[in-house]
N, C-alpha and C. Protein backbone atom coordinates (compact mmCIF):
# COMPACT_ATOMS: atom_id res chain seq x y z
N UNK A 1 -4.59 -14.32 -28.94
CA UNK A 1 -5.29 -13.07 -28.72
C UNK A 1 -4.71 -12.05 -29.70
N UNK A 2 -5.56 -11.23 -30.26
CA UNK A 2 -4.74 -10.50 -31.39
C UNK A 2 -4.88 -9.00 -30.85
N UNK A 3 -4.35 -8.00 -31.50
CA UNK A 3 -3.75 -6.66 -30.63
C UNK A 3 -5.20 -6.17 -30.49
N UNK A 4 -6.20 -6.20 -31.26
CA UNK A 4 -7.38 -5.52 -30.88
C UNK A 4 -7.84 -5.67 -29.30
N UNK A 5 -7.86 -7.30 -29.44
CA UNK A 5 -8.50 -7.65 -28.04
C UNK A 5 -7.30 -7.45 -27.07
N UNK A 6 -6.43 -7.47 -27.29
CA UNK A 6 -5.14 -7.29 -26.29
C UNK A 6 -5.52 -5.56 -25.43
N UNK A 7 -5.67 -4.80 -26.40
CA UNK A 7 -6.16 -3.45 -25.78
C UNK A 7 -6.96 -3.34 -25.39
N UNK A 8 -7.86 -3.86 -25.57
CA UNK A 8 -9.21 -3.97 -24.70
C UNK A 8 -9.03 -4.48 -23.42
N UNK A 9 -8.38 -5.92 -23.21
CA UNK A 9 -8.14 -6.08 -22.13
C UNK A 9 -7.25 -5.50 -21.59
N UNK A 10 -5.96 -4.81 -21.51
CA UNK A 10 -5.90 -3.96 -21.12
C UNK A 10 -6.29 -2.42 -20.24
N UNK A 11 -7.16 -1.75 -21.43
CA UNK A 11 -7.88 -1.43 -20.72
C UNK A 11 -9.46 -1.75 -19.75
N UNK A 12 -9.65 -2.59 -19.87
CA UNK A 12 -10.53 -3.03 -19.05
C UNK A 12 -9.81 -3.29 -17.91
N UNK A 13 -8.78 -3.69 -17.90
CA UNK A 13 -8.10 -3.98 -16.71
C UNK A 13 -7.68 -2.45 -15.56
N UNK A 14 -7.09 -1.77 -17.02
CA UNK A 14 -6.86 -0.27 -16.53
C UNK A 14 -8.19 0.33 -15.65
N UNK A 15 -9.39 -0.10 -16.63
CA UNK A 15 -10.36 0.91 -16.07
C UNK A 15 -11.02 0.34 -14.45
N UNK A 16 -10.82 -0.96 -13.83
CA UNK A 16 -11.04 -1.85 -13.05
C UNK A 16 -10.13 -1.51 -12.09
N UNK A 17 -9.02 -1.46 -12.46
CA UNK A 17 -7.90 -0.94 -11.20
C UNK A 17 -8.17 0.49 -10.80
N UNK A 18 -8.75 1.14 -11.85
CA UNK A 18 -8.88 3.14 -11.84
C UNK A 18 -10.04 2.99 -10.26
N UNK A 19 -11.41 1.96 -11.26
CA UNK A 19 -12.46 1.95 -9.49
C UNK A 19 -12.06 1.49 -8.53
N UNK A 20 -11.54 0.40 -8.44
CA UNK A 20 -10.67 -0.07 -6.97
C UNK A 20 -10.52 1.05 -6.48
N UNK A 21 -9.56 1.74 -6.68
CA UNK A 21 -8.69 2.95 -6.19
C UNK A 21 -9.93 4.13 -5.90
N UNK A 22 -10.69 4.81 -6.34
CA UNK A 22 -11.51 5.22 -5.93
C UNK A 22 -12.50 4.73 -5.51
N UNK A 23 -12.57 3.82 -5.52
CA UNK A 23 -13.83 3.12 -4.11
C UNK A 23 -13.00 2.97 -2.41
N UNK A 24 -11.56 3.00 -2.98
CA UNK A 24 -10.60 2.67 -1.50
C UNK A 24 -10.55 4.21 -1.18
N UNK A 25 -10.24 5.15 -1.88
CA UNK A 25 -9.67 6.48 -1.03
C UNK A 25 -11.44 7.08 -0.61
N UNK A 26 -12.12 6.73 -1.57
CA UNK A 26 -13.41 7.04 -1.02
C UNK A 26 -13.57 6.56 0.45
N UNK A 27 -13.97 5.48 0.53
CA UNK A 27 -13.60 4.55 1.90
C UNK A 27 -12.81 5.18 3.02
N UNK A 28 -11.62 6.06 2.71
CA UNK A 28 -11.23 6.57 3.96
C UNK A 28 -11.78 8.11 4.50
N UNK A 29 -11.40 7.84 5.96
CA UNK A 29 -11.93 9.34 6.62
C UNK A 29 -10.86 10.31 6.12
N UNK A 30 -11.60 11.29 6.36
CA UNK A 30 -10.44 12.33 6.38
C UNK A 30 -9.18 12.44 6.85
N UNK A 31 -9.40 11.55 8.22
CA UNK A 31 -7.66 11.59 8.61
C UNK A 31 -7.48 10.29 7.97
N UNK A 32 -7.78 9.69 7.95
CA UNK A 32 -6.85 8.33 7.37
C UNK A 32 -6.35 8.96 5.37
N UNK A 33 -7.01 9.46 5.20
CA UNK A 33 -6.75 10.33 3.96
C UNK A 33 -4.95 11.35 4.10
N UNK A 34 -5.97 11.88 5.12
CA UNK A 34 -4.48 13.31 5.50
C UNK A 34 -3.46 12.49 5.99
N UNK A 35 -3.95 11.14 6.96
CA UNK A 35 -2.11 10.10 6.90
C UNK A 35 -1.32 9.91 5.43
N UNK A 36 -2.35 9.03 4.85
CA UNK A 36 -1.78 9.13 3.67
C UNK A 36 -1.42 9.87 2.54
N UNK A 37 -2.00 10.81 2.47
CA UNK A 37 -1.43 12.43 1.71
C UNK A 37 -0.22 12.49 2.63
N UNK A 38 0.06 12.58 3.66
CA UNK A 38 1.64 13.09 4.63
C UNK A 38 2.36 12.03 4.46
N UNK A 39 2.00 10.63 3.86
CA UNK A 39 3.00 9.26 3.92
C UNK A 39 3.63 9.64 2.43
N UNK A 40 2.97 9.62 1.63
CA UNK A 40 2.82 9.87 0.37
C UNK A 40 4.24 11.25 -0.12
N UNK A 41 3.67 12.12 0.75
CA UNK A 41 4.71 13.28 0.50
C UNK A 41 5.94 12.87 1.51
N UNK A 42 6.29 13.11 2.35
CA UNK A 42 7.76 11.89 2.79
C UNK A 42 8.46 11.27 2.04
N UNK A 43 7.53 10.13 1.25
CA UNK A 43 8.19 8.90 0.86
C UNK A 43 8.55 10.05 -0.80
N UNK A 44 8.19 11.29 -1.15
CA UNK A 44 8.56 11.79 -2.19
C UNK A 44 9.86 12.19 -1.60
N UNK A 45 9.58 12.96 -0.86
CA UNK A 45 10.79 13.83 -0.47
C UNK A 45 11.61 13.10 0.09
N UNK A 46 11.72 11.60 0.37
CA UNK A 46 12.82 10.31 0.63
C UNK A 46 12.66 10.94 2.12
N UNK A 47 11.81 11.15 2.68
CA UNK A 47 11.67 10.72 4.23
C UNK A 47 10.79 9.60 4.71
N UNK A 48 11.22 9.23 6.00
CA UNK A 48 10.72 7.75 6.56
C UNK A 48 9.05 8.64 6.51
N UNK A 49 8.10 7.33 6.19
CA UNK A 49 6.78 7.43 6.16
C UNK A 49 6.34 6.92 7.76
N UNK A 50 5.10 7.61 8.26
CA UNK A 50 4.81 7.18 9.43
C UNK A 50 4.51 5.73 9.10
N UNK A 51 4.26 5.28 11.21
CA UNK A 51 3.73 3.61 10.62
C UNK A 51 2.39 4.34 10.45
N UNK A 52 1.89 5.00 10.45
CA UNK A 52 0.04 5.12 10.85
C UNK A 52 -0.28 5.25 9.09
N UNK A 53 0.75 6.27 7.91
CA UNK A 53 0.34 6.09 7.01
C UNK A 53 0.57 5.03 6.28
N UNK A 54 1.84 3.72 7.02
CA UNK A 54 2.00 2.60 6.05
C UNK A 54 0.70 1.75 6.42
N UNK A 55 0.10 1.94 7.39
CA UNK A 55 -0.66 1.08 7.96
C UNK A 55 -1.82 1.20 6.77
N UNK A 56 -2.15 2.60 6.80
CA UNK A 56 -3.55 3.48 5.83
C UNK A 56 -3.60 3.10 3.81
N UNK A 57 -2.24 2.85 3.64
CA UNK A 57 -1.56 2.61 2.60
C UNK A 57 -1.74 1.17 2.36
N UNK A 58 -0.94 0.05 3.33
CA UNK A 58 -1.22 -1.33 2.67
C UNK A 58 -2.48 -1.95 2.64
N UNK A 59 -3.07 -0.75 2.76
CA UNK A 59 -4.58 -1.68 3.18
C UNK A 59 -5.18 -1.28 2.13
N UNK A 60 -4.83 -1.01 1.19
CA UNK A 60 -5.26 -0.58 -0.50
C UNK A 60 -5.84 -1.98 -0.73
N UNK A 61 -6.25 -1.45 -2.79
CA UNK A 61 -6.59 -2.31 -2.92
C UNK A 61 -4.96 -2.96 -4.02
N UNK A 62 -4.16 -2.61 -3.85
CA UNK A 62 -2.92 -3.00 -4.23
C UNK A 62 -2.80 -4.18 -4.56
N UNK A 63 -2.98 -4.58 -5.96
CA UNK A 63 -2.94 -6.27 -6.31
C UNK A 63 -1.50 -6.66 -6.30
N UNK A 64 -1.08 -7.65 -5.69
CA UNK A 64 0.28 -8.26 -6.31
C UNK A 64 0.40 -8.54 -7.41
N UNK A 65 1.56 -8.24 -7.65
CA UNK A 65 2.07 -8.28 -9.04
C UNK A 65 2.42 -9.80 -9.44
N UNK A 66 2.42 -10.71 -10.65
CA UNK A 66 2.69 -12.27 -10.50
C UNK A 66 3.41 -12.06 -11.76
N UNK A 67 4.24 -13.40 -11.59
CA UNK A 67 5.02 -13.13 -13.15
C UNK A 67 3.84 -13.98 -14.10
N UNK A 68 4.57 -13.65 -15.25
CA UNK A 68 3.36 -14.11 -16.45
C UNK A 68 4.29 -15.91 -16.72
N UNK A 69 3.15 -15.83 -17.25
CA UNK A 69 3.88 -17.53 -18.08
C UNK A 69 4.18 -17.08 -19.33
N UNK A 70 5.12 -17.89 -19.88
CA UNK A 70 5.78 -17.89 -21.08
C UNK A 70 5.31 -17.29 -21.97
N UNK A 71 4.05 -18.06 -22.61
CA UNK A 71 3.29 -17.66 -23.48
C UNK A 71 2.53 -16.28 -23.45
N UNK A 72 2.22 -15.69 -22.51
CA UNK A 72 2.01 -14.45 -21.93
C UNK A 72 3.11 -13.54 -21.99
N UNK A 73 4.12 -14.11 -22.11
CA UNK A 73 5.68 -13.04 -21.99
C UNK A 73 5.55 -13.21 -23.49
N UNK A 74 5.34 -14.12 -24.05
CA UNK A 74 5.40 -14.22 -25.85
C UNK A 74 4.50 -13.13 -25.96
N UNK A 75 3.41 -13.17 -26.13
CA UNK A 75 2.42 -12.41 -26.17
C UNK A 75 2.11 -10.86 -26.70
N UNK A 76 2.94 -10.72 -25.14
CA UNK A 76 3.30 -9.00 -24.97
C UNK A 76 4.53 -8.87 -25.68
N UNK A 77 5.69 -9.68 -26.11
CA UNK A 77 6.73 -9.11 -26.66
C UNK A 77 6.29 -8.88 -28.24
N UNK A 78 5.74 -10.04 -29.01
CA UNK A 78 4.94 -9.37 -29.76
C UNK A 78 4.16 -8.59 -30.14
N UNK A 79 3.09 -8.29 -29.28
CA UNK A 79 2.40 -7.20 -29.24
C UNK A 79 3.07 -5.85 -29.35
N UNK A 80 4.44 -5.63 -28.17
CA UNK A 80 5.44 -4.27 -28.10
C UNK A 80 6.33 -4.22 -29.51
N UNK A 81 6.63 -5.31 -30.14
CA UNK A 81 7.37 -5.24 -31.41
C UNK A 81 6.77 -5.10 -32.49
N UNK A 82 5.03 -5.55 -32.39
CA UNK A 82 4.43 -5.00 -33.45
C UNK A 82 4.49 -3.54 -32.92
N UNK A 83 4.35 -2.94 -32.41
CA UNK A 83 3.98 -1.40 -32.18
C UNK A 83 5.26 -0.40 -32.00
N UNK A 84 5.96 -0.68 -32.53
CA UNK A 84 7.60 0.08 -32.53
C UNK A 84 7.44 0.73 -31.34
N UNK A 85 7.41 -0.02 -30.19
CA UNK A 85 8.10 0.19 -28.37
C UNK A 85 9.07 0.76 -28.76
């Protein structure tokens, strides 16, 4: 894959995760919103988050994260060393 298409997918990926996320906060009511706006500010200010906003929260569309394979770790290290990271 060469850096052109590398950014593209990228952002395609970026722009795919951006709607998730606004199709999910869309999706909530107002209070399930205002839980999570109050979980959200807590967990800034390093206070315990309610359960009601962890509850409002894991129910995102939050993809797990996976490790890459090799060649995928090749990939991107090239890609970051062509681009003086």
């Amino acid at each position: 894959m060469n850096v052109t298409k590398l950014e593209r997918r990228i952002y395609d990926l970026e722009a795919r995760r951006e709607r998730e996320y606004q199709a999910y906060l869309e999706s909530l009511s107002d209070d399930q919103l205002q839980l999570a706006l109050d979980g959200l500010r807590a967990a800034i200010r390093g206070q315990p988050m309610s359960e009601a906003a962890m509850a409002v929260l894991s129910k995102g569309p939050f993809t797990r994260r996976r490790e890459l394979t090799k060649p995928e770790q090749a990939e991107v290290d090239r890609f970051v060393r062509g681009h003086g990271a």
